[in-house]
PDB file of N, CA and C in Angstrom:
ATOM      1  N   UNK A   1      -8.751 -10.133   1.238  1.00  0.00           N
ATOM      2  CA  UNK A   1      -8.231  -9.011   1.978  1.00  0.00           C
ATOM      3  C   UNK A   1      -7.070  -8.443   1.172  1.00  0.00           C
ATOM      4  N   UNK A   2      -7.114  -7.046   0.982  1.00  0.00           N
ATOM      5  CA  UNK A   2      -5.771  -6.533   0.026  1.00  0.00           C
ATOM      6  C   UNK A   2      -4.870  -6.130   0.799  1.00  0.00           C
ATOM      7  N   UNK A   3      -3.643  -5.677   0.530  1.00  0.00           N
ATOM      8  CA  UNK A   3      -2.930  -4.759   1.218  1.00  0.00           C
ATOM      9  C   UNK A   3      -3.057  -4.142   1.768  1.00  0.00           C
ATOM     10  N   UNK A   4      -4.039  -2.866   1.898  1.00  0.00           N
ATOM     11  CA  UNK A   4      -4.750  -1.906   2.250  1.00  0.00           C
ATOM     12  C   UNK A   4      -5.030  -2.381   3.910  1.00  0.00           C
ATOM     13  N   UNK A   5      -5.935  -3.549   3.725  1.00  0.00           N
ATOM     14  CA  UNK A   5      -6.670  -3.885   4.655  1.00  0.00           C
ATOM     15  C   UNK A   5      -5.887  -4.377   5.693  1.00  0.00           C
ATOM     16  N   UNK A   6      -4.798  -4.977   5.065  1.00  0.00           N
ATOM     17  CA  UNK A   6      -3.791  -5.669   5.951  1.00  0.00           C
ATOM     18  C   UNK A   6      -3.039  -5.337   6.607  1.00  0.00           C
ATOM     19  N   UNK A   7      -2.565  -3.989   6.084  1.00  0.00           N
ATOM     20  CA  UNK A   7      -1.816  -3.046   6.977  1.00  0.00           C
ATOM     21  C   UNK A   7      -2.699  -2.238   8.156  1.00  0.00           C
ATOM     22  N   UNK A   8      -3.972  -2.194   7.474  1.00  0.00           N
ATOM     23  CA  UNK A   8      -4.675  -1.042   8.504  1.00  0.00           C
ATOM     24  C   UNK A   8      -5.083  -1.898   9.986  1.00  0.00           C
ATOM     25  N   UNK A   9      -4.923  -3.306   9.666  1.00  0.00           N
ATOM     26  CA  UNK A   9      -5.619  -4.469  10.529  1.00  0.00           C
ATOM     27  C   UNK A   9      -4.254  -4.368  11.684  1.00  0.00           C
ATOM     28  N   UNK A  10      -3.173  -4.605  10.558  1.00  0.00           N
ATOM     29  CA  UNK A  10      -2.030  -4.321  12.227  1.00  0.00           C
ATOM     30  C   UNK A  10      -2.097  -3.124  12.636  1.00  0.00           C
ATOM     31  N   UNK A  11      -1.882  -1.939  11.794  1.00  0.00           N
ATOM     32  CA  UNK A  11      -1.814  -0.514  12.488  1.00  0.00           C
ATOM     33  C   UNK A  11      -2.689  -0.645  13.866  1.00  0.00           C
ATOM     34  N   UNK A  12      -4.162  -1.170  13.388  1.00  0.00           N
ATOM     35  CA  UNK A  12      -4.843  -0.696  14.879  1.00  0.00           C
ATOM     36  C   UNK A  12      -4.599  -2.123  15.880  1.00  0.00           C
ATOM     37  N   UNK A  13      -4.214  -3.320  15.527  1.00  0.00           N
ATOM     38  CA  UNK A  13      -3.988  -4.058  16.124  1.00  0.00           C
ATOM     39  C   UNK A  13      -2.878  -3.804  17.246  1.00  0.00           C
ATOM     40  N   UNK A  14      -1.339  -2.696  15.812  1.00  0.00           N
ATOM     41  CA  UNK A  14      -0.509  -2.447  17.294  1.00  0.00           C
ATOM     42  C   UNK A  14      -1.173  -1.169  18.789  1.00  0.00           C
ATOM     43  N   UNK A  15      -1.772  -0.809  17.640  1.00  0.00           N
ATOM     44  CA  UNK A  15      -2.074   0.866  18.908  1.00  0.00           C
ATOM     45  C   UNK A  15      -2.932   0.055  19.833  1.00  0.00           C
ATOM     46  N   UNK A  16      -4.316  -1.252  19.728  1.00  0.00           N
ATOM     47  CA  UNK A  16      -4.623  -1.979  20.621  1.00  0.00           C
ATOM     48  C   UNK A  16      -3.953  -2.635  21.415  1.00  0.00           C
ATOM     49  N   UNK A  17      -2.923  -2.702  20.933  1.00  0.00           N
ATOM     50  CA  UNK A  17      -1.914  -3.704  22.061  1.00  0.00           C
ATOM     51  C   UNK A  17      -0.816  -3.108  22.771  1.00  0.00           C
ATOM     52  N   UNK A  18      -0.471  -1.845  22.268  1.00  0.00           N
ATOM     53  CA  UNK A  18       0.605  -0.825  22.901  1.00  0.00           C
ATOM     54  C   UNK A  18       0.466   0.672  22.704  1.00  0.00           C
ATOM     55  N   UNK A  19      -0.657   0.930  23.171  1.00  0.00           N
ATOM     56  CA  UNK A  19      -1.117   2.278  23.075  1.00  0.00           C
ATOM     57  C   UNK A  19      -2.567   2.766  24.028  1.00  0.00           C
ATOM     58  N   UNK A  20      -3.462   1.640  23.858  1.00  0.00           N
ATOM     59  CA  UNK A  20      -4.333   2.166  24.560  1.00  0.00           C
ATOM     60  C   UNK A  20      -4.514   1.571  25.897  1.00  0.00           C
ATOM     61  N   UNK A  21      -4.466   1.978  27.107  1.00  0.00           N
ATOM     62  CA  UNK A  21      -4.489   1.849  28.347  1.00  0.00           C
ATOM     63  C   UNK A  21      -5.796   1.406  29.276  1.00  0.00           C
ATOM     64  N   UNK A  22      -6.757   1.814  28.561  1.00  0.00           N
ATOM     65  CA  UNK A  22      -8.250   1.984  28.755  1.00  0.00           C
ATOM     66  C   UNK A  22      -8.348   0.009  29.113  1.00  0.00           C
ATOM     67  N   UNK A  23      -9.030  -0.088  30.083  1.00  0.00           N
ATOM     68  CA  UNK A  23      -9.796  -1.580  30.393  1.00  0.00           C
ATOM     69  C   UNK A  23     -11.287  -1.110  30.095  1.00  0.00           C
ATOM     70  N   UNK A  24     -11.806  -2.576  29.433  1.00  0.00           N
ATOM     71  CA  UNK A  24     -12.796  -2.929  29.339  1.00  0.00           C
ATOM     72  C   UNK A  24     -13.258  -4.703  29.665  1.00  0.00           C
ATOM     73  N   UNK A  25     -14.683  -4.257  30.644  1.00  0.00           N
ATOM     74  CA  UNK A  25     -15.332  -5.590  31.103  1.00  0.00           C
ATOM     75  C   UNK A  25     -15.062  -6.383  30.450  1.00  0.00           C
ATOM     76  N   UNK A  26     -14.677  -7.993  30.381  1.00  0.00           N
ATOM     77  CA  UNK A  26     -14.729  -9.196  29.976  1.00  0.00           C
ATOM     78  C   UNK A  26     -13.685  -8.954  28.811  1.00  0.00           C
ATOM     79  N   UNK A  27     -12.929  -8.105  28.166  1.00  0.00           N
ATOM     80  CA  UNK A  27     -12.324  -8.034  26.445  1.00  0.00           C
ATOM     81  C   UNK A  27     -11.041  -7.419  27.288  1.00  0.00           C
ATOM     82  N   UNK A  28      -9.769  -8.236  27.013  1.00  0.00           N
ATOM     83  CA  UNK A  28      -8.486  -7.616  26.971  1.00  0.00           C
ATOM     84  C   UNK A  28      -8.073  -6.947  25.389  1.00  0.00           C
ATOM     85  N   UNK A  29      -8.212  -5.996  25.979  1.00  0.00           N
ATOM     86  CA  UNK A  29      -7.695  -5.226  24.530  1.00  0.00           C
ATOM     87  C   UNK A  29      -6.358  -5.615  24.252  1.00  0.00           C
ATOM     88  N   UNK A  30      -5.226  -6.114  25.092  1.00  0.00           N
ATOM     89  CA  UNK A  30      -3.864  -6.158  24.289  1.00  0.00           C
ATOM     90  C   UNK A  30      -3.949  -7.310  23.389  1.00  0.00           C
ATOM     91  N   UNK A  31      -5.062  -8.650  24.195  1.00  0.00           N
ATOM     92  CA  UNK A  31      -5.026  -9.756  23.184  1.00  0.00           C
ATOM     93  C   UNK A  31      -6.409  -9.149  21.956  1.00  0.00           C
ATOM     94  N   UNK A  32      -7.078  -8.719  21.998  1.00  0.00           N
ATOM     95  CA  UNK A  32      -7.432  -8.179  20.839  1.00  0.00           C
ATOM     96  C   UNK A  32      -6.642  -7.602  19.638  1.00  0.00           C
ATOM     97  N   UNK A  33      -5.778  -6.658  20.066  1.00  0.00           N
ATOM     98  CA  UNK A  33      -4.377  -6.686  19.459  1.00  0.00           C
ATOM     99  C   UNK A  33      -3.893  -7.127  18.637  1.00  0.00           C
ATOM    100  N   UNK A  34      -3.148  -8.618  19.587  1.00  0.00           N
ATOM    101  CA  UNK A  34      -2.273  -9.083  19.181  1.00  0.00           C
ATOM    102  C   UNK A  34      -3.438  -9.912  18.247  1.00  0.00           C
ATOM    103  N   UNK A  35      -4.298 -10.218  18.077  1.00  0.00           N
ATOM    104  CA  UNK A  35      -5.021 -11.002  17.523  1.00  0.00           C
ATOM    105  C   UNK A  35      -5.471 -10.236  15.793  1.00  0.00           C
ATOM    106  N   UNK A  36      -5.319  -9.087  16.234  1.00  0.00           N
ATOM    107  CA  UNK A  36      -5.408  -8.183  14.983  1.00  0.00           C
ATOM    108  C   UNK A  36      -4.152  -7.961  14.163  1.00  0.00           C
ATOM    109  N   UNK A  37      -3.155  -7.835  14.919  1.00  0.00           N
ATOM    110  CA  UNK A  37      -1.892  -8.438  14.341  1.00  0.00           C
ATOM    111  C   UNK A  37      -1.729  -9.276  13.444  1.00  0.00           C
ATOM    112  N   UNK A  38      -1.684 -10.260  14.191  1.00  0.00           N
ATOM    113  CA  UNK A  38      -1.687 -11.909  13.546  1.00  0.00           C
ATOM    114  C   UNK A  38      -2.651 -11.587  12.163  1.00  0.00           C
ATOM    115  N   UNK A  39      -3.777 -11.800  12.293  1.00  0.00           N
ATOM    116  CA  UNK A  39      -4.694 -11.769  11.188  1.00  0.00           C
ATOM    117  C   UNK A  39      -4.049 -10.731   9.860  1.00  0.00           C
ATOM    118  N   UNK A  40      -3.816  -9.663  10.614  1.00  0.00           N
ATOM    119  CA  UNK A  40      -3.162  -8.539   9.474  1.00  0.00           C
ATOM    120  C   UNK A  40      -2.074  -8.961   8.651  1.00  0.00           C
ATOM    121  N   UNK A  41      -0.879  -9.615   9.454  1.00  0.00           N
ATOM    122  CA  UNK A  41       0.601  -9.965   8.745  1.00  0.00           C
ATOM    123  C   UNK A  41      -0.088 -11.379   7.854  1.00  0.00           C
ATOM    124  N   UNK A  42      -0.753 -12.219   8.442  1.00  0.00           N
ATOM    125  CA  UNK A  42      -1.156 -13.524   7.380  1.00  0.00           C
ATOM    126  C   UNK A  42      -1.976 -12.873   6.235  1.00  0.00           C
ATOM    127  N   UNK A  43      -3.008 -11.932   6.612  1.00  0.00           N
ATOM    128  CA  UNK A  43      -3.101 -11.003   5.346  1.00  0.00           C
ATOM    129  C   UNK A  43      -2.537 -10.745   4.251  1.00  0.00           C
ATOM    130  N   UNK A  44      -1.218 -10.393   5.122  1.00  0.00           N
ATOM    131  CA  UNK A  44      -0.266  -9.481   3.883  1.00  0.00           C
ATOM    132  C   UNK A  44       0.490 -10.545   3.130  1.00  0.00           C
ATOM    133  N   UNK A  45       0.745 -11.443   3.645  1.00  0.00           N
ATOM    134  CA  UNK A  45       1.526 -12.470   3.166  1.00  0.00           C
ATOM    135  C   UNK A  45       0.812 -13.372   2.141  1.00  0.00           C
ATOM    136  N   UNK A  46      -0.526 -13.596   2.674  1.00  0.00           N
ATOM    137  CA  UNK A  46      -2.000 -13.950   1.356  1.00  0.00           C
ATOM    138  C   UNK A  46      -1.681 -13.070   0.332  1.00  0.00           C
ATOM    139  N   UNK A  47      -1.920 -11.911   0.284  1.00  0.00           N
ATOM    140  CA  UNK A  47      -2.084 -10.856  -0.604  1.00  0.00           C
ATOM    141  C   UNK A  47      -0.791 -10.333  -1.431  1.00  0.00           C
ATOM    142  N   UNK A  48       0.063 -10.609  -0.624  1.00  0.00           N
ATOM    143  CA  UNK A  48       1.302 -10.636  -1.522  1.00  0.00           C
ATOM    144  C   UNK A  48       1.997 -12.045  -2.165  1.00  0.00           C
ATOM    145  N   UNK A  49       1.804 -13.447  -2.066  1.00  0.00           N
ATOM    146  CA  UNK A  49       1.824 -14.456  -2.917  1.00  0.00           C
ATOM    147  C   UNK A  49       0.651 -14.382  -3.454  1.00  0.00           C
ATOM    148  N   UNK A  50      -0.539 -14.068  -3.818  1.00  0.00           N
ATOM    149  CA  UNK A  50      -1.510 -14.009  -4.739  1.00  0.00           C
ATOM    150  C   UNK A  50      -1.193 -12.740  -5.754  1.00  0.00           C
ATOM    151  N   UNK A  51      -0.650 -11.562  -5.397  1.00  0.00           N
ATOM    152  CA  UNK A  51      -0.068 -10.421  -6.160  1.00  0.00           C
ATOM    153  C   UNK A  51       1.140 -11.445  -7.437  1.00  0.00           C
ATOM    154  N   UNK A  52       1.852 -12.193  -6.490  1.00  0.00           N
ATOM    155  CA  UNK A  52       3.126 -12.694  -7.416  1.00  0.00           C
ATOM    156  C   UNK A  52       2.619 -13.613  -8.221  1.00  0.00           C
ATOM    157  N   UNK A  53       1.359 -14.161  -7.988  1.00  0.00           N
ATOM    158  CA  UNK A  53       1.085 -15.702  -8.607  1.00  0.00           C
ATOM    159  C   UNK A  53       0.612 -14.974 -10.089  1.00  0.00           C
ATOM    160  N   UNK A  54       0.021 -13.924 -10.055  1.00  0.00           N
ATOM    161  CA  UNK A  54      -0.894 -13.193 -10.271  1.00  0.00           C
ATOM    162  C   UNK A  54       0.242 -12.607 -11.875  1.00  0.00           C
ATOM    163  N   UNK A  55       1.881 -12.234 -10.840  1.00  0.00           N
ATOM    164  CA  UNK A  55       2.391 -11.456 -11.706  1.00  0.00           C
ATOM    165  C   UNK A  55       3.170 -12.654 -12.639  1.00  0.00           C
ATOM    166  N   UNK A  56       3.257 -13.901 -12.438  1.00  0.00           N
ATOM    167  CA  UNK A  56       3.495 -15.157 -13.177  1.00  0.00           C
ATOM    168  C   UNK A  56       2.595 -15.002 -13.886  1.00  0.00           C
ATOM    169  N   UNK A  57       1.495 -15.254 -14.622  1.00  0.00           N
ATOM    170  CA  UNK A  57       0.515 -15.529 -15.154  1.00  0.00           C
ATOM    171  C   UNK A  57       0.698 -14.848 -16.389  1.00  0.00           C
ATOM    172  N   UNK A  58       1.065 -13.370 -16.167  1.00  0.00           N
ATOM    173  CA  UNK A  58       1.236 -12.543 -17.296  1.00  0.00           C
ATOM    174  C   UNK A  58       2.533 -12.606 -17.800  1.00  0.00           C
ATOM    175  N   UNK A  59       3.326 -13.121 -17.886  1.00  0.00           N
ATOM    176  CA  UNK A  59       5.046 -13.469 -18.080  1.00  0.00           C
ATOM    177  C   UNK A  59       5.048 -14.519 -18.836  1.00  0.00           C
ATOM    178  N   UNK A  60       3.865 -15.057 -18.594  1.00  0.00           N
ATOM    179  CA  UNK A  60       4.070 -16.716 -19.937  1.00  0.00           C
ATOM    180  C   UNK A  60       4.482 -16.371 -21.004  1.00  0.00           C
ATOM    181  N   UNK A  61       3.744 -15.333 -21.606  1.00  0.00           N
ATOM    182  CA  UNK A  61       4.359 -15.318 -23.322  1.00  0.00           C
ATOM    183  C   UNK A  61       3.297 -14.216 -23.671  1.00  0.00           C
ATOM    184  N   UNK A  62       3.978 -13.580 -24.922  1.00  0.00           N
ATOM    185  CA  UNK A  62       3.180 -13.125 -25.701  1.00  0.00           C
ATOM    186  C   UNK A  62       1.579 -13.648 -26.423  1.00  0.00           C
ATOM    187  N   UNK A  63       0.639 -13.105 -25.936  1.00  0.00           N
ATOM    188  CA  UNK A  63      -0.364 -13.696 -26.992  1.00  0.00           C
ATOM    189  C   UNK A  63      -0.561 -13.280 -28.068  1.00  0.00           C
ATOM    190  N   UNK A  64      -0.637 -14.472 -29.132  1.00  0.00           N
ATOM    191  CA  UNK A  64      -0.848 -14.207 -30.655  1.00  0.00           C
ATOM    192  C   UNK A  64      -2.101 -13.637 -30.894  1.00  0.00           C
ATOM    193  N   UNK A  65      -2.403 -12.399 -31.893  1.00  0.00           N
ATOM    194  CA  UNK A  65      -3.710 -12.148 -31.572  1.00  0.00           C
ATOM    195  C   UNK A  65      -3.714 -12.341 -33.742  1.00  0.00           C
ATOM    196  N   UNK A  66      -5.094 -12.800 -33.787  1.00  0.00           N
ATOM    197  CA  UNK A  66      -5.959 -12.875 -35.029  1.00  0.00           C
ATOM    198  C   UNK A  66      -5.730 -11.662 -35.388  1.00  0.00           C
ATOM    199  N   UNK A  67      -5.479 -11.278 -37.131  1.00  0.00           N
ATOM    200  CA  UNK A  67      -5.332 -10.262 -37.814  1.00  0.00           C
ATOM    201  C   UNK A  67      -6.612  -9.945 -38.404  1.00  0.00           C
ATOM    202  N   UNK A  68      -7.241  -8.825 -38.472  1.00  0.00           N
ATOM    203  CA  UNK A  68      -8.042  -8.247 -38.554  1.00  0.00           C
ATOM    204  C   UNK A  68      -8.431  -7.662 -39.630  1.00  0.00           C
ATOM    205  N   UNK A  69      -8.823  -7.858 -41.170  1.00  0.00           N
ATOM    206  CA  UNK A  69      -8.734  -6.848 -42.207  1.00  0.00           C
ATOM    207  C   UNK A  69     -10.307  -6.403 -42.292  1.00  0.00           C
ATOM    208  N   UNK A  70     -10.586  -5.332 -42.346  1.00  0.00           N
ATOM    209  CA  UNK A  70     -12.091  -4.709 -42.534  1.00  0.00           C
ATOM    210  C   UNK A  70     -12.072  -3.869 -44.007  1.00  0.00           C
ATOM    211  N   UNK A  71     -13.040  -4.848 -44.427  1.00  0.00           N
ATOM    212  CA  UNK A  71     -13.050  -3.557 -45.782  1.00  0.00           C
ATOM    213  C   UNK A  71     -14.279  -2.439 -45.766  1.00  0.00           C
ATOM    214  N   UNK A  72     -13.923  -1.444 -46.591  1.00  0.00           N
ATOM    215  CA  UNK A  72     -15.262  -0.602 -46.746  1.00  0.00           C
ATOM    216  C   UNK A  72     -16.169  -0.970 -47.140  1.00  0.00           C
ATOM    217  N   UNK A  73     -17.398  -0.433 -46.154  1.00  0.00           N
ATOM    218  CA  UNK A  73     -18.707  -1.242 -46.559  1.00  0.00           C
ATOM    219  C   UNK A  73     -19.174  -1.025 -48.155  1.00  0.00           C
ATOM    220  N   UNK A  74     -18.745  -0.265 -48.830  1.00  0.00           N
ATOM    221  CA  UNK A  74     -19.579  -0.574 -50.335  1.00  0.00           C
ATOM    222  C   UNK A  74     -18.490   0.053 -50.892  1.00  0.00           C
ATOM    223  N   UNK A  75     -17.259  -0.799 -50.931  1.00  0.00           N
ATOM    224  CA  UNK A  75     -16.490  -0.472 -52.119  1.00  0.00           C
ATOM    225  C   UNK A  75     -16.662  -1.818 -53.322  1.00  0.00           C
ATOM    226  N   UNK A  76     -17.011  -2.392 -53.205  1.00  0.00           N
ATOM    227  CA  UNK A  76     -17.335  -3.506 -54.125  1.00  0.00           C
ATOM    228  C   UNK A  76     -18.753  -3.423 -54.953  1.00  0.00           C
ATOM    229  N   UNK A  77     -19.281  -1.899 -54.841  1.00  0.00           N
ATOM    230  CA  UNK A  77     -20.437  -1.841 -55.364  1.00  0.00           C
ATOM    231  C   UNK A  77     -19.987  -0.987 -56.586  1.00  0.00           C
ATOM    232  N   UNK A  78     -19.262  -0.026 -56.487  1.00  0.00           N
ATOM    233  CA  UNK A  78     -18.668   0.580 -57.876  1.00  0.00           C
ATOM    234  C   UNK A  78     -17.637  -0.187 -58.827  1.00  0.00           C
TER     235      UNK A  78
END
């Protein structure tokens, strides 16, 4: 789940839990909600220590890269 998702999961989680008024048979929408909530913020908190672990990884060090010499294909023929 990215950021994206995580925020959009509370956005409608809060308007489910403090916005819409509407009942429906057998489903409380506020605990739907709050349940969309929850899921959303552990989201973000996944997605943002995997962002940082992520931004460690590249901070180790410089990589040494192999030097490269290419010669022209037929200068050794004249």
């Amino acid at each position: 789940m990215g950021l994206g998702t995580s925020i959009f999961l509370i956005a409608l989680g809060a308007i489910l839990k403090f916005a819409v008024t509407a009942t429906v048979s057998g489903i409380e929408l506020a605990t739907v909600g709050t349940i969309l909530i929850v899921v959303g913020v552990i989201g973000l908190v996944v997605s943002l220590l995997w962002a940082a672990q992520a931004g460690r990884r590249d901070a180790v060090g410089p990589v040494e890269r192999e030097r490269v010499v290419e010669r022209e294909p037929y200068a050794d023929r004249y």
